[in-house]
C-alpha atoms as a PDB file:
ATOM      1  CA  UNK A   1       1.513 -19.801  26.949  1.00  0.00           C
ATOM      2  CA  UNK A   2      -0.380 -22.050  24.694  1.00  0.00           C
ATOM      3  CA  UNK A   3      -2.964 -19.227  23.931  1.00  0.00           C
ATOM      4  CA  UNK A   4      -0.501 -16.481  22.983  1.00  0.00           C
ATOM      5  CA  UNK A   5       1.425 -19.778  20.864  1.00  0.00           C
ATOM      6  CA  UNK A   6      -1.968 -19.403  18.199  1.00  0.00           C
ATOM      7  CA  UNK A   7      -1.587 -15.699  17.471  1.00  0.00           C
ATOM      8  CA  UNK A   8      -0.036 -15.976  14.498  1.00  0.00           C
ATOM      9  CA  UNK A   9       2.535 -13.696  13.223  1.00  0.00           C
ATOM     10  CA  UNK A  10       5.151 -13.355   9.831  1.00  0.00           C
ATOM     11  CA  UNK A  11       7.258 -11.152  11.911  1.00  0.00           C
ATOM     12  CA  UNK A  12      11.014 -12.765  12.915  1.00  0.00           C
ATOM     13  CA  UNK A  13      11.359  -9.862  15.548  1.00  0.00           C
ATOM     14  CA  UNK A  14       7.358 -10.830  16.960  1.00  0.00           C
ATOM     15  CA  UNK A  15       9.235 -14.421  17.540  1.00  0.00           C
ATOM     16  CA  UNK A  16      11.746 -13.974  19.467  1.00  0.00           C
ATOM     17  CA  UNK A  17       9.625 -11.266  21.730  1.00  0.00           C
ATOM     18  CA  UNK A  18       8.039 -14.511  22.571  1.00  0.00           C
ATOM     19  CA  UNK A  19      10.923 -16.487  23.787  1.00  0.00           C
ATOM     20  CA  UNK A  20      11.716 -13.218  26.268  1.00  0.00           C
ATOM     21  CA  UNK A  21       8.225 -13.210  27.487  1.00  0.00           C
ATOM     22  CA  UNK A  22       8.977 -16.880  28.268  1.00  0.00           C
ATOM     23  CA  UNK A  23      12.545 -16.498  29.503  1.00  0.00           C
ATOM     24  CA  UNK A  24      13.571 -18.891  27.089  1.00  0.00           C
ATOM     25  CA  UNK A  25      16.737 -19.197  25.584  1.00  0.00           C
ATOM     26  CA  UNK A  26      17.007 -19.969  21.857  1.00  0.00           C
ATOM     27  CA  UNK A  27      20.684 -21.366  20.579  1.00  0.00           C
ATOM     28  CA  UNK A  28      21.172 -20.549  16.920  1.00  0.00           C
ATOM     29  CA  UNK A  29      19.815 -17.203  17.038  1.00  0.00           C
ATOM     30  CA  UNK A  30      21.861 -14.026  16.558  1.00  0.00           C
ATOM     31  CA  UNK A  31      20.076 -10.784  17.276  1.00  0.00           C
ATOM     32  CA  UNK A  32      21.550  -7.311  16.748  1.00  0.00           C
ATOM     33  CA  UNK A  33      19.431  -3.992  17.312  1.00  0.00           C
ATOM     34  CA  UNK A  34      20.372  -0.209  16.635  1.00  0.00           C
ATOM     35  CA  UNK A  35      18.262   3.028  16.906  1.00  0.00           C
ATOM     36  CA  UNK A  36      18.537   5.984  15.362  1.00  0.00           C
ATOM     37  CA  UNK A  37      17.361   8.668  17.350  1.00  0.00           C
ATOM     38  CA  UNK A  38      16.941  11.179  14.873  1.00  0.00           C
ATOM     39  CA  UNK A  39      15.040   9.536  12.688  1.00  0.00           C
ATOM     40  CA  UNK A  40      12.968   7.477  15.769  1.00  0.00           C
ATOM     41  CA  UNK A  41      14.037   4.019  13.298  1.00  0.00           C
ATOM     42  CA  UNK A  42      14.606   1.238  14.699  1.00  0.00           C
ATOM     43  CA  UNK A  43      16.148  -1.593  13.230  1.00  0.00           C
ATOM     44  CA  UNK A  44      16.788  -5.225  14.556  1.00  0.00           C
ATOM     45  CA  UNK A  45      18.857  -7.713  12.558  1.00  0.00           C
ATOM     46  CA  UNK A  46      17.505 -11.543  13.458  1.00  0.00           C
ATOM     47  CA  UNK A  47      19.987 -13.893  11.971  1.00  0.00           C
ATOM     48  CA  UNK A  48      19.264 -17.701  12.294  1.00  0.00           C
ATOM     49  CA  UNK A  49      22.642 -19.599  12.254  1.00  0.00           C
ATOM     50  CA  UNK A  50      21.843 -22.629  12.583  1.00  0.00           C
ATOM     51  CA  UNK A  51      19.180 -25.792  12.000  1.00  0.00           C
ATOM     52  CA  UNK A  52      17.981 -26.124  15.579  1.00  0.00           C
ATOM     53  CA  UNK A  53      17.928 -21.933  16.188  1.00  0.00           C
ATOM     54  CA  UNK A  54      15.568 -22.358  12.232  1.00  0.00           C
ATOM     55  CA  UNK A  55      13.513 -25.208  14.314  1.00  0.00           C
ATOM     56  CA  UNK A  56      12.839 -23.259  17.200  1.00  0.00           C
ATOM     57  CA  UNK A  57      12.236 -20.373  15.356  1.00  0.00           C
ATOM     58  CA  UNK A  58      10.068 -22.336  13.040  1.00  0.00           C
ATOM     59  CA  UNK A  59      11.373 -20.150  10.166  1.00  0.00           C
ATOM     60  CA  UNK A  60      14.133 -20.828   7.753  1.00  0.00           C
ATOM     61  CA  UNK A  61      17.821 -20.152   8.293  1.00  0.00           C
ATOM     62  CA  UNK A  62      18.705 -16.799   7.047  1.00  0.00           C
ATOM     63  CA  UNK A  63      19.101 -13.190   7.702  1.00  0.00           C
ATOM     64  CA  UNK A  64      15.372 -10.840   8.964  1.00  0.00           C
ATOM     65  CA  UNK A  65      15.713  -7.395   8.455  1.00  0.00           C
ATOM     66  CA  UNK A  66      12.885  -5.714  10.701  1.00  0.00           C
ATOM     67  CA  UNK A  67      12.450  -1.601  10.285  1.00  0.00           C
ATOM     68  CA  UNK A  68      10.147  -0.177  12.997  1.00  0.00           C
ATOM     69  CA  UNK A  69       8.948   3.428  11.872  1.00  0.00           C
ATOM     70  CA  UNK A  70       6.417   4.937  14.066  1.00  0.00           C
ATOM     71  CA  UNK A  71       5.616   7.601  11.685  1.00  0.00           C
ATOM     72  CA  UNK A  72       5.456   5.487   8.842  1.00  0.00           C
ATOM     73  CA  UNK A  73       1.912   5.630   8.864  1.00  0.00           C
ATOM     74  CA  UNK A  74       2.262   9.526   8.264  1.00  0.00           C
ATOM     75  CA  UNK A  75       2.084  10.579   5.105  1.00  0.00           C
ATOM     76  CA  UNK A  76       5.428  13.278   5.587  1.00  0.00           C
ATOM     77  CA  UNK A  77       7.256  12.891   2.270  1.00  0.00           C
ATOM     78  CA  UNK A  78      10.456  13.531   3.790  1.00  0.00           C
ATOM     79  CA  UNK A  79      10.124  10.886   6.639  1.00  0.00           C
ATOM     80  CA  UNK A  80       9.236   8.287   4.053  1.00  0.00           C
ATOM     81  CA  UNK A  81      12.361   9.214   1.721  1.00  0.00           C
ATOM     82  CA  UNK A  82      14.246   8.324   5.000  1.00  0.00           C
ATOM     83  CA  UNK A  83      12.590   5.274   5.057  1.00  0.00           C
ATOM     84  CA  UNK A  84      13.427   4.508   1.230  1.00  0.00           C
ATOM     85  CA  UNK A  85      17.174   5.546   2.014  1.00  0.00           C
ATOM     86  CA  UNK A  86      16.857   2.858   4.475  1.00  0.00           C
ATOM     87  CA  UNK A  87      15.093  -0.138   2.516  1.00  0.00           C
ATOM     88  CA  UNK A  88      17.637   0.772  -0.186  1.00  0.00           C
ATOM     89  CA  UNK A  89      20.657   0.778   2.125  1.00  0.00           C
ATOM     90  CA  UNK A  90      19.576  -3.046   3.529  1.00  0.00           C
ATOM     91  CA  UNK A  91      18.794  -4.552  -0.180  1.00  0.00           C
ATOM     92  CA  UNK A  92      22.249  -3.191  -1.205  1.00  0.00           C
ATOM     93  CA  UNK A  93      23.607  -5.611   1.573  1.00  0.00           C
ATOM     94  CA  UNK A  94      21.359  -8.609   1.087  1.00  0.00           C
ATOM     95  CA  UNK A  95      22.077  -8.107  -2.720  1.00  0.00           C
ATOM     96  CA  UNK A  96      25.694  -8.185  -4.838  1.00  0.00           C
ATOM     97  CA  UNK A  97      24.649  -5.053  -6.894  1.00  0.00           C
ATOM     98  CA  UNK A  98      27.752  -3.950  -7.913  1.00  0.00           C
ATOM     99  CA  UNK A  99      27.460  -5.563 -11.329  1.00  0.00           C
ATOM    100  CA  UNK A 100      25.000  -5.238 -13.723  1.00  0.00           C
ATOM    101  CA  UNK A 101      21.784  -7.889 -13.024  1.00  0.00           C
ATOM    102  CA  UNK A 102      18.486  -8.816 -14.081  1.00  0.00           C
ATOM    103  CA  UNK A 103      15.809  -8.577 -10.946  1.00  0.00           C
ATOM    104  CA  UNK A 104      12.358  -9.116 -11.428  1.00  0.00           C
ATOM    105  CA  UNK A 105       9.831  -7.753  -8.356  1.00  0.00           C
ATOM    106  CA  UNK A 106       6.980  -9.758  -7.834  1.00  0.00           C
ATOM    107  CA  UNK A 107       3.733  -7.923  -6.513  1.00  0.00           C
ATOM    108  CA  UNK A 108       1.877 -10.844  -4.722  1.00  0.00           C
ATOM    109  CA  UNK A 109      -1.530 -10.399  -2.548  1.00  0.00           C
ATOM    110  CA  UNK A 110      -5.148  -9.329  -4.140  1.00  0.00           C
ATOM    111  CA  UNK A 111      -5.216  -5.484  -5.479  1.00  0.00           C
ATOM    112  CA  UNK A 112      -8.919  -6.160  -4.768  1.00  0.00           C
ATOM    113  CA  UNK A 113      -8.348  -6.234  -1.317  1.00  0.00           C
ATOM    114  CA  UNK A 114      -7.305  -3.274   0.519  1.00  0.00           C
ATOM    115  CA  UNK A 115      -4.726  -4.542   2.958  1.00  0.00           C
ATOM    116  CA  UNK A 116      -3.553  -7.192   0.829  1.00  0.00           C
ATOM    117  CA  UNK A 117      -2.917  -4.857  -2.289  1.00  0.00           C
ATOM    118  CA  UNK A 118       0.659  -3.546  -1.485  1.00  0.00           C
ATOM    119  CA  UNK A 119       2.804  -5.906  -3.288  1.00  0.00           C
ATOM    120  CA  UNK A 120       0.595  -5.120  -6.473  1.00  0.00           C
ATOM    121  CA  UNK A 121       0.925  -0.825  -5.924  1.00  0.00           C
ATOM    122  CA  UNK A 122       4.506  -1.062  -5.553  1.00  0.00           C
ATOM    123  CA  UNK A 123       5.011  -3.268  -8.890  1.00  0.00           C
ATOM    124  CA  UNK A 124       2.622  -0.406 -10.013  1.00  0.00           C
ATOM    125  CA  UNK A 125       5.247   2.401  -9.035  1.00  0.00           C
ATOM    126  CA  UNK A 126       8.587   1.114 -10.074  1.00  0.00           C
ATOM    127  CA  UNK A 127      10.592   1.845 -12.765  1.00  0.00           C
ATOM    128  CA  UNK A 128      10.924  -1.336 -15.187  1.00  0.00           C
ATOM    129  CA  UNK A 129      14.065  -1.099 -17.129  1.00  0.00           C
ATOM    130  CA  UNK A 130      14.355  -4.284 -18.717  1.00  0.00           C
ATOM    131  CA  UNK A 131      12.327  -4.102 -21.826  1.00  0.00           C
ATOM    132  CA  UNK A 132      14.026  -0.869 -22.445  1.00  0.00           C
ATOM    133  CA  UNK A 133      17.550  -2.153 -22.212  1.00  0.00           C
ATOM    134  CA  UNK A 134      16.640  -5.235 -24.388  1.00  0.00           C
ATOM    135  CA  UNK A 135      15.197  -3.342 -27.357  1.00  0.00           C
ATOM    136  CA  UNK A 136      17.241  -0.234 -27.294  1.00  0.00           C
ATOM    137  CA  UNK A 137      20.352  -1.330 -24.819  1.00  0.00           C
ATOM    138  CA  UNK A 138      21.935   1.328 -22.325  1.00  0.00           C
ATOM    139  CA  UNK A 139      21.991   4.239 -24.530  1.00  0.00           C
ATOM    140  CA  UNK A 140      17.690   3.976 -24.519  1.00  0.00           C
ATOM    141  CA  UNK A 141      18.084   5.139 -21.076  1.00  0.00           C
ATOM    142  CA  UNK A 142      20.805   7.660 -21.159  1.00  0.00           C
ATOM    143  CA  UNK A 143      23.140   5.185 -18.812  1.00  0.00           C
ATOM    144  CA  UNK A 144      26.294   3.477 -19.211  1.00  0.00           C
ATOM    145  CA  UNK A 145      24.953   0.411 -16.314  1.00  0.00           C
ATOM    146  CA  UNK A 146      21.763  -0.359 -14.970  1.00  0.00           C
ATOM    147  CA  UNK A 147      19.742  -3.521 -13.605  1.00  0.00           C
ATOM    148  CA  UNK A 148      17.405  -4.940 -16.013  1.00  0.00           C
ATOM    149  CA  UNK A 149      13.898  -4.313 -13.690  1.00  0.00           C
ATOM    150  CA  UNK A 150      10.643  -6.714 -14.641  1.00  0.00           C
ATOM    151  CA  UNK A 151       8.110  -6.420 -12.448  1.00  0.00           C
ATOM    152  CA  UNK A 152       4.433  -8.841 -12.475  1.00  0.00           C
ATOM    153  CA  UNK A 153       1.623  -8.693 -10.205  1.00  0.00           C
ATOM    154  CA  UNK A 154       0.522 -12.897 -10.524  1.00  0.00           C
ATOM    155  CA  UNK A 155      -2.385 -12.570  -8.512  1.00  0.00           C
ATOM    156  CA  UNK A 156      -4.212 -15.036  -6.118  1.00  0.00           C
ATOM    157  CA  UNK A 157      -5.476 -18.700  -6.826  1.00  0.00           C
ATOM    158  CA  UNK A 158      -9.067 -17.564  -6.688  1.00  0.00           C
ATOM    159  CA  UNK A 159      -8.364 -15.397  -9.813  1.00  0.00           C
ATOM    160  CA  UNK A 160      -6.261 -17.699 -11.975  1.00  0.00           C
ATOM    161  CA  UNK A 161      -6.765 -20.964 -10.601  1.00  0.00           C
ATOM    162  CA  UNK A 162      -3.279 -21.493 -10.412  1.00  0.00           C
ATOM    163  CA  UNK A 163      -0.698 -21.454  -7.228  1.00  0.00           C
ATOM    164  CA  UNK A 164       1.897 -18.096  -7.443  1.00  0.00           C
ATOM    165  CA  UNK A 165       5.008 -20.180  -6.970  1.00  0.00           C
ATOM    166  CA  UNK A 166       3.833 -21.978 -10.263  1.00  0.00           C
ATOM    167  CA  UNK A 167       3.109 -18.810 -12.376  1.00  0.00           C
ATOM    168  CA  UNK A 168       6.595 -17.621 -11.103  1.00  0.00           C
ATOM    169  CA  UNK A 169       8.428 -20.606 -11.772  1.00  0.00           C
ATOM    170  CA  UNK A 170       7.066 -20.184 -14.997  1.00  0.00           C
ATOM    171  CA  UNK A 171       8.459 -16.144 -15.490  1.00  0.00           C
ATOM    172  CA  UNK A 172      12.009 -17.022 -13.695  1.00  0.00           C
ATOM    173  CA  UNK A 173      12.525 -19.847 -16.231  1.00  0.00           C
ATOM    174  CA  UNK A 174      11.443 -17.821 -19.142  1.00  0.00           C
ATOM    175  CA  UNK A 175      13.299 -14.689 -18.012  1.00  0.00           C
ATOM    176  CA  UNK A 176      15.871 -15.841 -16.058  1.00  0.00           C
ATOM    177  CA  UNK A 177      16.860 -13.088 -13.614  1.00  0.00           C
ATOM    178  CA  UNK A 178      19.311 -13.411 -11.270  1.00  0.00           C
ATOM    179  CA  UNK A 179      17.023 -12.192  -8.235  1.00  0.00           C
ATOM    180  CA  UNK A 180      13.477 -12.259  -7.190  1.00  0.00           C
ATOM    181  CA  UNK A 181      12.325  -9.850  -4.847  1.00  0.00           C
ATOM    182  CA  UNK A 182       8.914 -10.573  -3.719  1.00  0.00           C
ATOM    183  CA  UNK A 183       6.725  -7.997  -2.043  1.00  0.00           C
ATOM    184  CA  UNK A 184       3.219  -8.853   0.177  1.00  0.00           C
ATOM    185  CA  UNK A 185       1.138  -7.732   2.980  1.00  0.00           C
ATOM    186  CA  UNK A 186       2.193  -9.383   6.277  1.00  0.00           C
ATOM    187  CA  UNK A 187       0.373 -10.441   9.568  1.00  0.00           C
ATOM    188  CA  UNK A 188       1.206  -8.770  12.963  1.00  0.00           C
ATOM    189  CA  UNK A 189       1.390 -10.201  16.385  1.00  0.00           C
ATOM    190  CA  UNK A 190       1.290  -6.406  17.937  1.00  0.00           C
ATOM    191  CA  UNK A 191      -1.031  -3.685  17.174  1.00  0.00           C
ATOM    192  CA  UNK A 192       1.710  -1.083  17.216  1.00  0.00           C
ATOM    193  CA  UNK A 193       3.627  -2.803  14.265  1.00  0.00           C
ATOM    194  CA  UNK A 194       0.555  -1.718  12.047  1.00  0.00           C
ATOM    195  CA  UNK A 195       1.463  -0.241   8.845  1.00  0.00           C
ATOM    196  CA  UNK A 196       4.547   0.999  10.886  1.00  0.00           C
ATOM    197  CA  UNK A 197       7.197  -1.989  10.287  1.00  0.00           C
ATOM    198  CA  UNK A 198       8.770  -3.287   7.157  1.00  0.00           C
ATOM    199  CA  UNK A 199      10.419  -6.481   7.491  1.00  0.00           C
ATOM    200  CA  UNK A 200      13.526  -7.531   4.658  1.00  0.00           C
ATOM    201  CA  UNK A 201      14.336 -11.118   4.369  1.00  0.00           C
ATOM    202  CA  UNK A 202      17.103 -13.514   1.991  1.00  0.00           C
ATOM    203  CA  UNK A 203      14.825 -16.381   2.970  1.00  0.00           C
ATOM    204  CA  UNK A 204      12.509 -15.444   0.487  1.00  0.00           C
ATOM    205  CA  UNK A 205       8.441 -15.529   1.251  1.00  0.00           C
ATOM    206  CA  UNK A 206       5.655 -17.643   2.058  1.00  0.00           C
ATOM    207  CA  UNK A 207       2.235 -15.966   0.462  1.00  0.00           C
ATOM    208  CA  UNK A 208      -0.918 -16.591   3.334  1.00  0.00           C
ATOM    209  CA  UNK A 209       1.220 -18.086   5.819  1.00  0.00           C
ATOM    210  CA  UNK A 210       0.483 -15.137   8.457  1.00  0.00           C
ATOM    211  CA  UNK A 211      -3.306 -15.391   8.133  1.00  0.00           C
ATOM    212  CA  UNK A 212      -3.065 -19.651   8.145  1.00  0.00           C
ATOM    213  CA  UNK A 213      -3.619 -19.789   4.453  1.00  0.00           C
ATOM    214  CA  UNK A 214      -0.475 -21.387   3.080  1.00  0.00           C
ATOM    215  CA  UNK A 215       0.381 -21.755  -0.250  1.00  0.00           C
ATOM    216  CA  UNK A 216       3.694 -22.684  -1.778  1.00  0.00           C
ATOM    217  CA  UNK A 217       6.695 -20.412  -0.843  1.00  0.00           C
ATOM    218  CA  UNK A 218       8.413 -18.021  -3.149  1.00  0.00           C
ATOM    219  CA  UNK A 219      12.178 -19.630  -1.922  1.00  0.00           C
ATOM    220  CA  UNK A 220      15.463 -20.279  -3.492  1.00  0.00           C
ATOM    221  CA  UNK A 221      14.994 -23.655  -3.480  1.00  0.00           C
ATOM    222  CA  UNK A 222      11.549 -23.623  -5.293  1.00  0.00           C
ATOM    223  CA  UNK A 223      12.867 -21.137  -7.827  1.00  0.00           C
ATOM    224  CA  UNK A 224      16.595 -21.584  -7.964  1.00  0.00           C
ATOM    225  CA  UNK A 225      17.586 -17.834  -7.378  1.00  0.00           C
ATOM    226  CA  UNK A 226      18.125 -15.868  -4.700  1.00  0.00           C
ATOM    227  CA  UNK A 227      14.819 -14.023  -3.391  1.00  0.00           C
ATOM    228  CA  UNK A 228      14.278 -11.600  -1.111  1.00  0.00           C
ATOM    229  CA  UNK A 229      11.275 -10.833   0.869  1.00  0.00           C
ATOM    230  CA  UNK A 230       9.666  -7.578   1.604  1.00  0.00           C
ATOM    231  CA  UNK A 231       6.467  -6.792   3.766  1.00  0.00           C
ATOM    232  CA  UNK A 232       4.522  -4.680   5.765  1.00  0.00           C
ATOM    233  CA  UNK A 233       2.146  -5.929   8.901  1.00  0.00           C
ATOM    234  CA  UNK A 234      -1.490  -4.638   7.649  1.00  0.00           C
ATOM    235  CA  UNK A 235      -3.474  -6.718   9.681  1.00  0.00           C
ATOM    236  CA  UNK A 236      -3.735  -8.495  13.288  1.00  0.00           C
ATOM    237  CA  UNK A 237      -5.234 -10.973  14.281  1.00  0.00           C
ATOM    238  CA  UNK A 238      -8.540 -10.727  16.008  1.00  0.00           C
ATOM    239  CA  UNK A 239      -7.601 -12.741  19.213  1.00  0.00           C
ATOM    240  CA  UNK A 240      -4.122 -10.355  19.482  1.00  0.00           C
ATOM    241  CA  UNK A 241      -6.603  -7.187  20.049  1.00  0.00           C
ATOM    242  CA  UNK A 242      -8.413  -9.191  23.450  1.00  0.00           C
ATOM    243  CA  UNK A 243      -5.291 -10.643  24.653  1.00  0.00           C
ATOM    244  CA  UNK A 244      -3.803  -6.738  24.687  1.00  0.00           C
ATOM    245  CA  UNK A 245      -6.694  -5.782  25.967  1.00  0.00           C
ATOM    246  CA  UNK A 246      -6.574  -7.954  28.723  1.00  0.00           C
ATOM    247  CA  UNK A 247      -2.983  -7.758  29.512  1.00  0.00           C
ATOM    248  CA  UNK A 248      -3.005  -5.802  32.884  1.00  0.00           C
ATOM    249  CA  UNK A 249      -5.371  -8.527  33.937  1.00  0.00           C
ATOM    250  CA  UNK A 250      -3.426 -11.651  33.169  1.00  0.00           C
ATOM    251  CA  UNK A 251      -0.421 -10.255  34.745  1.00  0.00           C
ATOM    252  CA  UNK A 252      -2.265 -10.756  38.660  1.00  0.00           C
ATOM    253  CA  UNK A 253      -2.760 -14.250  37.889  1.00  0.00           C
ATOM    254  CA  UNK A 254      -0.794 -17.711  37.710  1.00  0.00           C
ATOM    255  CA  UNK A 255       0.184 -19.157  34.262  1.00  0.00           C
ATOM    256  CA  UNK A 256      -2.229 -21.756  34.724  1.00  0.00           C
ATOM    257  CA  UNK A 257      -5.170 -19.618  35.506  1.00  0.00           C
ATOM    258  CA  UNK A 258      -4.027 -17.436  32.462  1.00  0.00           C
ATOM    259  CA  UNK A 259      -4.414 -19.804  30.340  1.00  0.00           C
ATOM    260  CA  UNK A 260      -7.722 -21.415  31.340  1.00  0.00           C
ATOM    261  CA  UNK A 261      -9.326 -17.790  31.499  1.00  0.00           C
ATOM    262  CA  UNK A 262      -8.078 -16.848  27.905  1.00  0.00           C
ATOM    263  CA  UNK A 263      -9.451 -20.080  26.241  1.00  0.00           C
ATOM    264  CA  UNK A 264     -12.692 -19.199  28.137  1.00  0.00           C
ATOM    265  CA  UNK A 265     -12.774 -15.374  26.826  1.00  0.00           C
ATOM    266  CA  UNK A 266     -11.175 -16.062  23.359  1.00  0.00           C
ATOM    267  CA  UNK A 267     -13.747 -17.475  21.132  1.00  0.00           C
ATOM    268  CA  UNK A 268     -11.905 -19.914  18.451  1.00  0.00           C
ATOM    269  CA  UNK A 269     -13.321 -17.960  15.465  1.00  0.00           C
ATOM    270  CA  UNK A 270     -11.260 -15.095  16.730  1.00  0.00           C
ATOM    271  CA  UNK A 271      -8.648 -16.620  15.548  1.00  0.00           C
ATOM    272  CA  UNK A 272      -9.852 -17.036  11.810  1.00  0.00           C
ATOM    273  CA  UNK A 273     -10.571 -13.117  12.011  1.00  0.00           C
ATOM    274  CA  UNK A 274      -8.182 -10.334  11.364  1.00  0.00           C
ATOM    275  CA  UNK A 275      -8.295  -6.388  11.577  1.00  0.00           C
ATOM    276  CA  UNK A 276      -7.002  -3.539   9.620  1.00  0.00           C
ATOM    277  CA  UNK A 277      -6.790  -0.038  10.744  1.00  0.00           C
ATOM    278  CA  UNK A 278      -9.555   1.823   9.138  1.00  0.00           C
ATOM    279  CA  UNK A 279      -7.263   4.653   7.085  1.00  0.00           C
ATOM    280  CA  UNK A 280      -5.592   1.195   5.465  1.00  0.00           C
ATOM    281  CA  UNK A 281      -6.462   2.252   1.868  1.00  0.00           C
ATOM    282  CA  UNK A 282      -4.503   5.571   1.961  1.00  0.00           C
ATOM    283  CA  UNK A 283      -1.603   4.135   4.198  1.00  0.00           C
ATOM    284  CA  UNK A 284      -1.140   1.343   1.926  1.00  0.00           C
ATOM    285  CA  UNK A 285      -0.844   3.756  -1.174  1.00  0.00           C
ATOM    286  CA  UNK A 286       1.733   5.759   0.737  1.00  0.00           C
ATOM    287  CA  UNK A 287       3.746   2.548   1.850  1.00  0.00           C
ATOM    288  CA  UNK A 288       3.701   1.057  -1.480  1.00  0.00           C
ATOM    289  CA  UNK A 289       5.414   4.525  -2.872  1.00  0.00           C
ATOM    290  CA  UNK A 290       8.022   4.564   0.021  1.00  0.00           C
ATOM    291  CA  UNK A 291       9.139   0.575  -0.639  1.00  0.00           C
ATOM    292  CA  UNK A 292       9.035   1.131  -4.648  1.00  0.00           C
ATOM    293  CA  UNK A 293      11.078   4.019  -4.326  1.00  0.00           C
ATOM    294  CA  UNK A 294      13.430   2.038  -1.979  1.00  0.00           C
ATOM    295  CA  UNK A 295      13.440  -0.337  -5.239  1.00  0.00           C
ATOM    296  CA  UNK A 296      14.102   2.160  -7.157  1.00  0.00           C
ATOM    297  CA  UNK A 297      17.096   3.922  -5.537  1.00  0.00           C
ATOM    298  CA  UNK A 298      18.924   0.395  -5.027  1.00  0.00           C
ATOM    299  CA  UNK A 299      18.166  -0.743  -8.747  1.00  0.00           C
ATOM    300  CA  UNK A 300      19.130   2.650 -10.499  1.00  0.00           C
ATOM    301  CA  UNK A 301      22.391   2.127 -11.822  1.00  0.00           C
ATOM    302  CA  UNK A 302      24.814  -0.538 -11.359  1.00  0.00           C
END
């Protein structure tokens, strides 16, 4: 549906939802799900294989790591070091850590902004290593290996007047790690994915693109090392919330009448508008701790 085709989402799993709500078959795409009933996590592995499965997709080739959590928006300590177990457990699969690198974390979004400050509190909570190891070597930290951790929060163009992929390319060249991992808030396509889903990716990360402001992406090929992407869906877009609302209705009527009753409800400026959950300032402190220390578990020792 050409409606539903606008709400914009930077979750993989959100895509391919899509292309089973339209009974359409996408070549190229591997998908692999497992749930833990225990913990209630599930977690669905979208690989894109090939060029035409990254074109339908519209998303680059690559492995998409997608956590769903329901109780992730709890604050229960012990859930949330579950949750860390599991972020940890992923990166050490996306990421050779079995000898000793340098990995710098990159805390992108506006710590001004409430639902676009996690990628700046989790630089805030991890353990940096690397200036430590430089000036005093392994013994400064009581270990015989360890990954050299740097961590910078850039900021956004409207505070530095520059892009983030250039202030980066200017770091990685300087510092030369052998991994980026960047960090940022995320757009949903469902309400239920709120502050509830973490999605991993090897493709690396493209800063705005959920909310249709794109900058340049945070990739291998822009930066010449391998990054990894890590976010959480904070916000939803404004035309998601009446198209939910109304789903009960649009299932009694034709796809063509769907359509032509959506444009009329849907105002376009509810598509330039997104919502947070109103508890977003204390669930993105307590999301930002559970990812850092999912950082910190993978990067302890080598």
């Amino acid at each position: 549906m050409a409606v539903s085709k606008r709400i914009r989402t930077d979750l993989a799993l959100e895509t391919t939802e899509r292309f089973k709500e339209e009974k359409t078959e996408i070549r190229g795409v591997e998908i692999q799900e497992d749930y833990d009933e225990e913990k209630d996590v599930r977690t669905t592995v979208v690989r894109i294989v090939t060029e035409n499965g990254a074109k339908a997709m519209g998303r680059p080739q690559g492995t998409y790591i997608t956590i769903e959590a329901p109780d992730l928006s709890v604050p229960d300590e012990d859930y949330h070091r579950e949750i860390s177990e599991e972020i940890s457990k992923h990166l050490k699969q996306l990421i050779d850590l079995k000898k000793e690198k340098s990995i710098l974390v990159v805390g992108l979004g506006n710590a001004g902004i409430t639902a676009d400050a996690l990628g700046p509190h989790v630089v805030e909570n991890l353990r940096m290593t690397r200036h430590i190891i430089r000036e005093y070597g392994l013994r400064g930290i009581d270990h015989e290996k360890m990954h050299r951790v740097s961590g910078i929060v850039p900021g956004v163009m409207a505070q530095t007047g520059m892009e983030t992929a250039e202030i980066i390319q200017g770091v990685v060249a300087e510092t030369k790690p052998d991994v980026v991992v960047a960090i940022d808030a995320l757009a949903a396509r469902s309400v239920r994915r709120l502050n509830r889903t973490i999605q991993i990716t090897d493709t690396g990360i493209h800063p705005g693109s959920g909310v249709g402001n794109h900058r340049n992406g945070l990739t291998e090929d822009n930066l010449q090392v391998k990054v990894i992407g890590i976010g959480v869906p904070t916000v939803v877009d404004a035309a998601t919330i009446v198209h939910d609302s109304m789903a009960h209705l649009l299932d009694a009527l034709e796809e063509a009448e769907q359509k032509e009753f959506l444009e009329e409800m849907i105002a376009p400026n509810l598509y330039s508008m997104f919502v947070t959950p109103k508890d977003v300032d204390e669930t993105v402190k307590y999301l930002s701790f559970t990812i850092s220390e999912g950082l910190n578990t993978a990067f302890g020792e080598a």
